[in-house]
PDB file of N, CA and C in Angstrom:
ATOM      1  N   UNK A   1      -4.560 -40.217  28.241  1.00  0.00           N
ATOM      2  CA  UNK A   1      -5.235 -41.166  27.378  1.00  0.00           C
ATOM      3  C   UNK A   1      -5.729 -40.414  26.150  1.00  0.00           C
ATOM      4  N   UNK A   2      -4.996 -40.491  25.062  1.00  0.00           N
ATOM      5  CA  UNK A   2      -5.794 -40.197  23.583  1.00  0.00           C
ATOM      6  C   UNK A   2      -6.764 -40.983  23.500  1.00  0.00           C
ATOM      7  N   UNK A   3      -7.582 -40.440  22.706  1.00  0.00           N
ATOM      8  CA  UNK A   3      -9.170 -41.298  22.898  1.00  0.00           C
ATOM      9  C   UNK A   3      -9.066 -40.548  20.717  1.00  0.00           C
ATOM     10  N   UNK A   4      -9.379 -41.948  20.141  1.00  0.00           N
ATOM     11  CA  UNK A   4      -9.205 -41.206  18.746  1.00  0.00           C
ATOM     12  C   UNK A   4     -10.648 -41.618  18.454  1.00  0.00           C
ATOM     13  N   UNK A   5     -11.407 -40.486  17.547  1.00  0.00           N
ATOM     14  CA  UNK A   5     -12.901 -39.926  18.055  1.00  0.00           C
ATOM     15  C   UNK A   5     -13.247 -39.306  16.349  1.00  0.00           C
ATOM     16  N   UNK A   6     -14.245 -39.627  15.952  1.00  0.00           N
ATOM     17  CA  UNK A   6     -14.957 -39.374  14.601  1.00  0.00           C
ATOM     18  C   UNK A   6     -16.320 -38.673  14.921  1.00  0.00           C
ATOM     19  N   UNK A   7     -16.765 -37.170  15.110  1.00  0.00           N
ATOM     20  CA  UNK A   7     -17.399 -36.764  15.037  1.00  0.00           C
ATOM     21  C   UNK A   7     -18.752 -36.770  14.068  1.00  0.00           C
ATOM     22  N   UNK A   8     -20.118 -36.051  14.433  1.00  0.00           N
ATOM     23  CA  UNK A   8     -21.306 -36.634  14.101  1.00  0.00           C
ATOM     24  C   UNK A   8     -21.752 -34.835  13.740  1.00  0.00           C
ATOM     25  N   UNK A   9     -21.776 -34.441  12.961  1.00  0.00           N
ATOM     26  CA  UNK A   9     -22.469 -32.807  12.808  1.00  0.00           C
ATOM     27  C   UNK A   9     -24.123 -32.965  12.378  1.00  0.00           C
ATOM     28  N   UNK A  10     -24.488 -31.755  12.577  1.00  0.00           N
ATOM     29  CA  UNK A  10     -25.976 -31.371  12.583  1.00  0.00           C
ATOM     30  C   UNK A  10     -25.602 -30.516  11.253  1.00  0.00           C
ATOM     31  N   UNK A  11     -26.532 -29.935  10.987  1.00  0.00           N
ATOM     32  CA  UNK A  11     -26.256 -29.037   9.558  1.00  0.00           C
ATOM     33  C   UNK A  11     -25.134 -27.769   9.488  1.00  0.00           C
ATOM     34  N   UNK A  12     -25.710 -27.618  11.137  1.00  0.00           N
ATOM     35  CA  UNK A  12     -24.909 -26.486  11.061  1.00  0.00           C
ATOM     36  C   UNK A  12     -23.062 -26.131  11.750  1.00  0.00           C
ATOM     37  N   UNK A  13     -23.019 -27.779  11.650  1.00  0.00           N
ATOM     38  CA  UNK A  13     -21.370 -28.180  11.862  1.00  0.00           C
ATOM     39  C   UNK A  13     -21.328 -28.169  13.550  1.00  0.00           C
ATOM     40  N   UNK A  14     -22.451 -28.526  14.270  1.00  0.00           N
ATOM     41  CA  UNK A  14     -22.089 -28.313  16.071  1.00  0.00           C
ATOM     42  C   UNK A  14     -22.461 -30.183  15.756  1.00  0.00           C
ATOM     43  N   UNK A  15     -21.357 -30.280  16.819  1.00  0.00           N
ATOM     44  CA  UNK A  15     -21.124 -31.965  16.697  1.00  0.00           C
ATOM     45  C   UNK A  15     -22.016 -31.803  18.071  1.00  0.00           C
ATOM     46  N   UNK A  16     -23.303 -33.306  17.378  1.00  0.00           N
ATOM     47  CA  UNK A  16     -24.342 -33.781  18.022  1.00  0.00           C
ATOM     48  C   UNK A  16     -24.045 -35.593  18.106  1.00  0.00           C
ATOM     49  N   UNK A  17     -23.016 -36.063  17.885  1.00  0.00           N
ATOM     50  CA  UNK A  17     -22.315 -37.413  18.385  1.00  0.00           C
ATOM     51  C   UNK A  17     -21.430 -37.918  17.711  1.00  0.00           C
ATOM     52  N   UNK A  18     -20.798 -39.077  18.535  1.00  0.00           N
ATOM     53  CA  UNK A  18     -19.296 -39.537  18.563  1.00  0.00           C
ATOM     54  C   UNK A  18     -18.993 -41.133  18.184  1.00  0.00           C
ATOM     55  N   UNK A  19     -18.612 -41.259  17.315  1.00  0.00           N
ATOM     56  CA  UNK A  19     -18.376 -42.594  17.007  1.00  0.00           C
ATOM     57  C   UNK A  19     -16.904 -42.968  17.203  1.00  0.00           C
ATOM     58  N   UNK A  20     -16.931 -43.933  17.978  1.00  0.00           N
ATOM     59  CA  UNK A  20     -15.651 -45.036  18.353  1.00  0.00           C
ATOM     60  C   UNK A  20     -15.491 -46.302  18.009  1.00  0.00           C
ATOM     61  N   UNK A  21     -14.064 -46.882  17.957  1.00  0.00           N
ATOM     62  CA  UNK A  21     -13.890 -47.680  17.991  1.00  0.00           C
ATOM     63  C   UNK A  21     -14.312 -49.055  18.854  1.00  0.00           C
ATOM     64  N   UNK A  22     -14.586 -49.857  19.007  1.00  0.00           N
ATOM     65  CA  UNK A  22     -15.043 -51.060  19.892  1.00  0.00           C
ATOM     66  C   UNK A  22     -13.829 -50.640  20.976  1.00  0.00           C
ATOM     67  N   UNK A  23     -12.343 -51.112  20.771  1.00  0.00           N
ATOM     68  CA  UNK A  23     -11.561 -51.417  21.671  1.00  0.00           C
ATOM     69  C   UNK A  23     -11.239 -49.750  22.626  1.00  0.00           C
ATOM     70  N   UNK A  24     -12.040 -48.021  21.378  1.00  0.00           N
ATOM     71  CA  UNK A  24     -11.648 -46.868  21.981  1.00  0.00           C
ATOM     72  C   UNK A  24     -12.837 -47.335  23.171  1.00  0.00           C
ATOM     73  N   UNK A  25     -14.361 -47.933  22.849  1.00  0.00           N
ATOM     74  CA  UNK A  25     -15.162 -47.874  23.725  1.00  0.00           C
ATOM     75  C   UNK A  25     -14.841 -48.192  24.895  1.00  0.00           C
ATOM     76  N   UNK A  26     -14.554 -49.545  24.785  1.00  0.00           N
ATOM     77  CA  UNK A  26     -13.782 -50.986  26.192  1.00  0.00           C
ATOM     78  C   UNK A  26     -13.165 -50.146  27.057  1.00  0.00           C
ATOM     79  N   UNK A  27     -12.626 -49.426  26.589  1.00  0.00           N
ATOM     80  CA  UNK A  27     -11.084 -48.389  27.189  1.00  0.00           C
ATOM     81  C   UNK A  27     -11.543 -47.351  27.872  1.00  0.00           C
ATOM     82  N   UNK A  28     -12.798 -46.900  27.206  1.00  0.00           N
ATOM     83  CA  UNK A  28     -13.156 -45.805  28.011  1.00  0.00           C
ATOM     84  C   UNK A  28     -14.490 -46.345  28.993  1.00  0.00           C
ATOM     85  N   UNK A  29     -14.971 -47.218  28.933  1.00  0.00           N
ATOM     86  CA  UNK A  29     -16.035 -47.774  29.879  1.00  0.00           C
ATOM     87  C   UNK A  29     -14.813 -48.535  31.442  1.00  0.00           C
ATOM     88  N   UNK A  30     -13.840 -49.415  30.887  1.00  0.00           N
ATOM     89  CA  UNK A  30     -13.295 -49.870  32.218  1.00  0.00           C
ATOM     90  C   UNK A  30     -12.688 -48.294  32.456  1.00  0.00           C
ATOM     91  N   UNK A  31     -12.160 -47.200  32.405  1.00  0.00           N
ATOM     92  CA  UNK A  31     -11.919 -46.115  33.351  1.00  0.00           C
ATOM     93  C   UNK A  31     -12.815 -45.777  33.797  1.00  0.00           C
ATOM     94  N   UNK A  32     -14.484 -45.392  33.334  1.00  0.00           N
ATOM     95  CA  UNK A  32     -15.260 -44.969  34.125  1.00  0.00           C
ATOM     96  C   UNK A  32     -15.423 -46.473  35.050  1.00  0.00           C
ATOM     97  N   UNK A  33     -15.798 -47.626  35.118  1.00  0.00           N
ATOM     98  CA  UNK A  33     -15.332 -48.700  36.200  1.00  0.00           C
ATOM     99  C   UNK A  33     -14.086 -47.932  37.230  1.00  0.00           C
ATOM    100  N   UNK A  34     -13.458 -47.808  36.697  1.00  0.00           N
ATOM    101  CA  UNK A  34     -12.227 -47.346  37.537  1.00  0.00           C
ATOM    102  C   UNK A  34     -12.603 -46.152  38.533  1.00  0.00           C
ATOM    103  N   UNK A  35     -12.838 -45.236  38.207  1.00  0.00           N
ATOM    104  CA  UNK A  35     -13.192 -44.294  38.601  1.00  0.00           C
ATOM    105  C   UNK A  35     -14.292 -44.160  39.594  1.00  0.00           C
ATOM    106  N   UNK A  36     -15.326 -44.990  39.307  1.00  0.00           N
ATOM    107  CA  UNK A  36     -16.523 -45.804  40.239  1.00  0.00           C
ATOM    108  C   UNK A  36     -15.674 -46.096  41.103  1.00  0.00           C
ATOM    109  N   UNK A  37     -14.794 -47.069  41.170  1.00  0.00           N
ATOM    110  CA  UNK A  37     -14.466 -48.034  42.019  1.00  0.00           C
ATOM    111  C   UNK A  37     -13.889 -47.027  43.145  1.00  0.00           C
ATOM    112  N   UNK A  38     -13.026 -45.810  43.084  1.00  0.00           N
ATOM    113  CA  UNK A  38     -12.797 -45.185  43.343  1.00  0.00           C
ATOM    114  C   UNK A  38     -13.387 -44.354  44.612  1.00  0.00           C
ATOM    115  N   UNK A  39     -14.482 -43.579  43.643  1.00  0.00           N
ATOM    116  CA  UNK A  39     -15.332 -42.954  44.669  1.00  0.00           C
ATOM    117  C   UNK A  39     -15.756 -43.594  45.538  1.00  0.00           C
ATOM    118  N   UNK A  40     -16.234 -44.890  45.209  1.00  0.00           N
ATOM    119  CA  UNK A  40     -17.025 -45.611  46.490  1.00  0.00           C
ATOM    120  C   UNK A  40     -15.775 -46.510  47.736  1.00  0.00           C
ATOM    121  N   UNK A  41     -14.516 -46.290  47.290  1.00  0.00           N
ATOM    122  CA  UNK A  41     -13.757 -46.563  48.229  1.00  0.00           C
ATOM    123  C   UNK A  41     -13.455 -45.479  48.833  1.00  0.00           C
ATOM    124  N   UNK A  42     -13.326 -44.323  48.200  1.00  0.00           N
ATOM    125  CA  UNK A  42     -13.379 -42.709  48.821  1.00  0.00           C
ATOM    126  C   UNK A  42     -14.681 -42.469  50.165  1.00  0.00           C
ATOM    127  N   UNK A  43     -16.132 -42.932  49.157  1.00  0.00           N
ATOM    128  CA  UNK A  43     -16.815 -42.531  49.959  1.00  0.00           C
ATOM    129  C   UNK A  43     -16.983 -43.419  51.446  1.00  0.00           C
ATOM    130  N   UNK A  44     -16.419 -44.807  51.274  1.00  0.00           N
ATOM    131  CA  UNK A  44     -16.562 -45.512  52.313  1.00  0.00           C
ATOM    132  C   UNK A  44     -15.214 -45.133  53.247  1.00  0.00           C
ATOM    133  N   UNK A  45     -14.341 -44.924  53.145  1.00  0.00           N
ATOM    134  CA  UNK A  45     -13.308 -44.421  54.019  1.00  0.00           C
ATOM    135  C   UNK A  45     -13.854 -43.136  54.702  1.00  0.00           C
ATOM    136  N   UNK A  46     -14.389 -42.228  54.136  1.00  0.00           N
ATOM    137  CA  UNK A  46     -15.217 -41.205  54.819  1.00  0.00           C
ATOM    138  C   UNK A  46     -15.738 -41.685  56.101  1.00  0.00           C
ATOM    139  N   UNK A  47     -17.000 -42.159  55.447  1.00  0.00           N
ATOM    140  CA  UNK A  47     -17.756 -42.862  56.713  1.00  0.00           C
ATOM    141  C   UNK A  47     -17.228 -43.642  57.776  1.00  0.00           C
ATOM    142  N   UNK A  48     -16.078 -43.978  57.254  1.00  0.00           N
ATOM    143  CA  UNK A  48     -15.133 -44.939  58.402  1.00  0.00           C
ATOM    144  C   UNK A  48     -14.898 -44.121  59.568  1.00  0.00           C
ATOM    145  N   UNK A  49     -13.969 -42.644  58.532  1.00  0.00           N
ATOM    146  CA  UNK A  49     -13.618 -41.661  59.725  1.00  0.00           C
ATOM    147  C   UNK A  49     -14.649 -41.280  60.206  1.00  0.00           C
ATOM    148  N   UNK A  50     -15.599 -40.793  59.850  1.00  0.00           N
ATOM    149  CA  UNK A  50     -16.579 -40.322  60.918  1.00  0.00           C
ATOM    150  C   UNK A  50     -17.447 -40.998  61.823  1.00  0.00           C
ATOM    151  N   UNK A  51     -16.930 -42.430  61.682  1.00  0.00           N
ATOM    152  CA  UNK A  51     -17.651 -43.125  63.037  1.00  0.00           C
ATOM    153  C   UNK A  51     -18.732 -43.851  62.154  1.00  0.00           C
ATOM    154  N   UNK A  52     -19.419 -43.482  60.845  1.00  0.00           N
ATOM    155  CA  UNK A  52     -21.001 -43.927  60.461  1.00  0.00           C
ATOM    156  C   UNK A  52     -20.879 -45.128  59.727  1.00  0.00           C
ATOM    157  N   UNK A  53     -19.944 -46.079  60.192  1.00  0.00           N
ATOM    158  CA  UNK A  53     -19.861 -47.636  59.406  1.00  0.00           C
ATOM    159  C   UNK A  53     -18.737 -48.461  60.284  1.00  0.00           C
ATOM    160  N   UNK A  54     -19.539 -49.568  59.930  1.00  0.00           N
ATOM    161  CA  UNK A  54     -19.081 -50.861  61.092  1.00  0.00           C
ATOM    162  C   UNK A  54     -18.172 -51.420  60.384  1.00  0.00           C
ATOM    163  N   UNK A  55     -16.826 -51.397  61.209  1.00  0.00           N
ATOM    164  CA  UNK A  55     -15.655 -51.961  61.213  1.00  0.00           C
ATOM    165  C   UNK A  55     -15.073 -52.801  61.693  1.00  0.00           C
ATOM    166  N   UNK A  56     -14.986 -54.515  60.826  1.00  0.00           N
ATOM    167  CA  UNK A  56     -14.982 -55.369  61.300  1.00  0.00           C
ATOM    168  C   UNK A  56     -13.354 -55.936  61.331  1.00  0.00           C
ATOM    169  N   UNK A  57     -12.174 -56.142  62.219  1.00  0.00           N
ATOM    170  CA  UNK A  57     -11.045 -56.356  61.594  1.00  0.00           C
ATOM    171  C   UNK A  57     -10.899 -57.503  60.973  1.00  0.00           C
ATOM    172  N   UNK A  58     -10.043 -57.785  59.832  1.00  0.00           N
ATOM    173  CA  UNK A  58      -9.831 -58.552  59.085  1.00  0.00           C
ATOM    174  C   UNK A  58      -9.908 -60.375  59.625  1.00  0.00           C
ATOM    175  N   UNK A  59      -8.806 -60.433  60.593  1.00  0.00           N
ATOM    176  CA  UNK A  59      -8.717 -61.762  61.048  1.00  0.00           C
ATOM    177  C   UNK A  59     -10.430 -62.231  61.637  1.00  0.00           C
ATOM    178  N   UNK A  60     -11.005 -61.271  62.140  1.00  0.00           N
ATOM    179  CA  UNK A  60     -12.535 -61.494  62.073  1.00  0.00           C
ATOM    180  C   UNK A  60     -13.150 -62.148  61.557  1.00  0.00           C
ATOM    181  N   UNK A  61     -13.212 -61.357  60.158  1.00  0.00           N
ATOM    182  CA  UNK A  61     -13.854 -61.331  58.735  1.00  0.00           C
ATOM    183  C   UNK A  61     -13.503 -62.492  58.373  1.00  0.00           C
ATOM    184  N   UNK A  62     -11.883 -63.012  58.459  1.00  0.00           N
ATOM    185  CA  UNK A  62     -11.741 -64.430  57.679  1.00  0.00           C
ATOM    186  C   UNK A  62     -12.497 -65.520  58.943  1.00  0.00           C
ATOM    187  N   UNK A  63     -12.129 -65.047  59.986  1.00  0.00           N
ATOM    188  CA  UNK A  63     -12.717 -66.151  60.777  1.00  0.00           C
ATOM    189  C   UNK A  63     -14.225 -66.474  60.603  1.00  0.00           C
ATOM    190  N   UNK A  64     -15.008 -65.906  60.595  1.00  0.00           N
ATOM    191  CA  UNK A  64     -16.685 -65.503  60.306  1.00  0.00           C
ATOM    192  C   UNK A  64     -16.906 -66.452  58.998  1.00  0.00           C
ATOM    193  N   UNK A  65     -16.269 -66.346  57.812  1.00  0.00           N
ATOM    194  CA  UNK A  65     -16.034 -66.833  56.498  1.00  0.00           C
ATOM    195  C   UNK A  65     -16.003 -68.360  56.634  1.00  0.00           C
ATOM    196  N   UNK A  66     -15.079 -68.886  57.570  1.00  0.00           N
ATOM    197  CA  UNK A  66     -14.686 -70.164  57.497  1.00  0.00           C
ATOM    198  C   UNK A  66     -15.496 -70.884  58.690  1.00  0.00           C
ATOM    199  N   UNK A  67     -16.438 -70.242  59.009  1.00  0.00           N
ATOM    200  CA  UNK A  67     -17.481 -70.644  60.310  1.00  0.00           C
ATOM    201  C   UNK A  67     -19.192 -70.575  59.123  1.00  0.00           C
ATOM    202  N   UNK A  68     -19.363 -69.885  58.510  1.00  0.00           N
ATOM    203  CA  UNK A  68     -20.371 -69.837  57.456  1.00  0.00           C
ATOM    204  C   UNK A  68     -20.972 -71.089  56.670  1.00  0.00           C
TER     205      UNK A  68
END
């Protein structure tokens, strides 16, 4: 992903911020979404394997749903 990026200098030329485009922003906020989404399916498969979260099977889950 090119990310095209307009730097912000202090006097002494060390870039202190970044200006983007609206649509560079959008682009880079849904990957960090993405990336979220990620870990927390990472971290919940963890816990699966190690026994520390309740696992309900699916046909369950829909059944439970349509009894609600």
């Amino acid at each position: 992903m090119k990310v095209e990026a307009r730097y912000l200098t202090n006097e002494d030329g060390a870039r202190v911020g970044v200006i983007l485009s609206v649509d560079e922003y959008e682009r880079l906020m849904e990957a960090v979404e993405d990336l979220e989404a990620i870990g927390a399916y990472d971290e919940d498969m963890a816990k699966i394997e190690r026994g520390e979260a309740d696992v309900i099977p699916w046909e369950e889950s829909k059944r439970r749903r349509r009894h609600a």
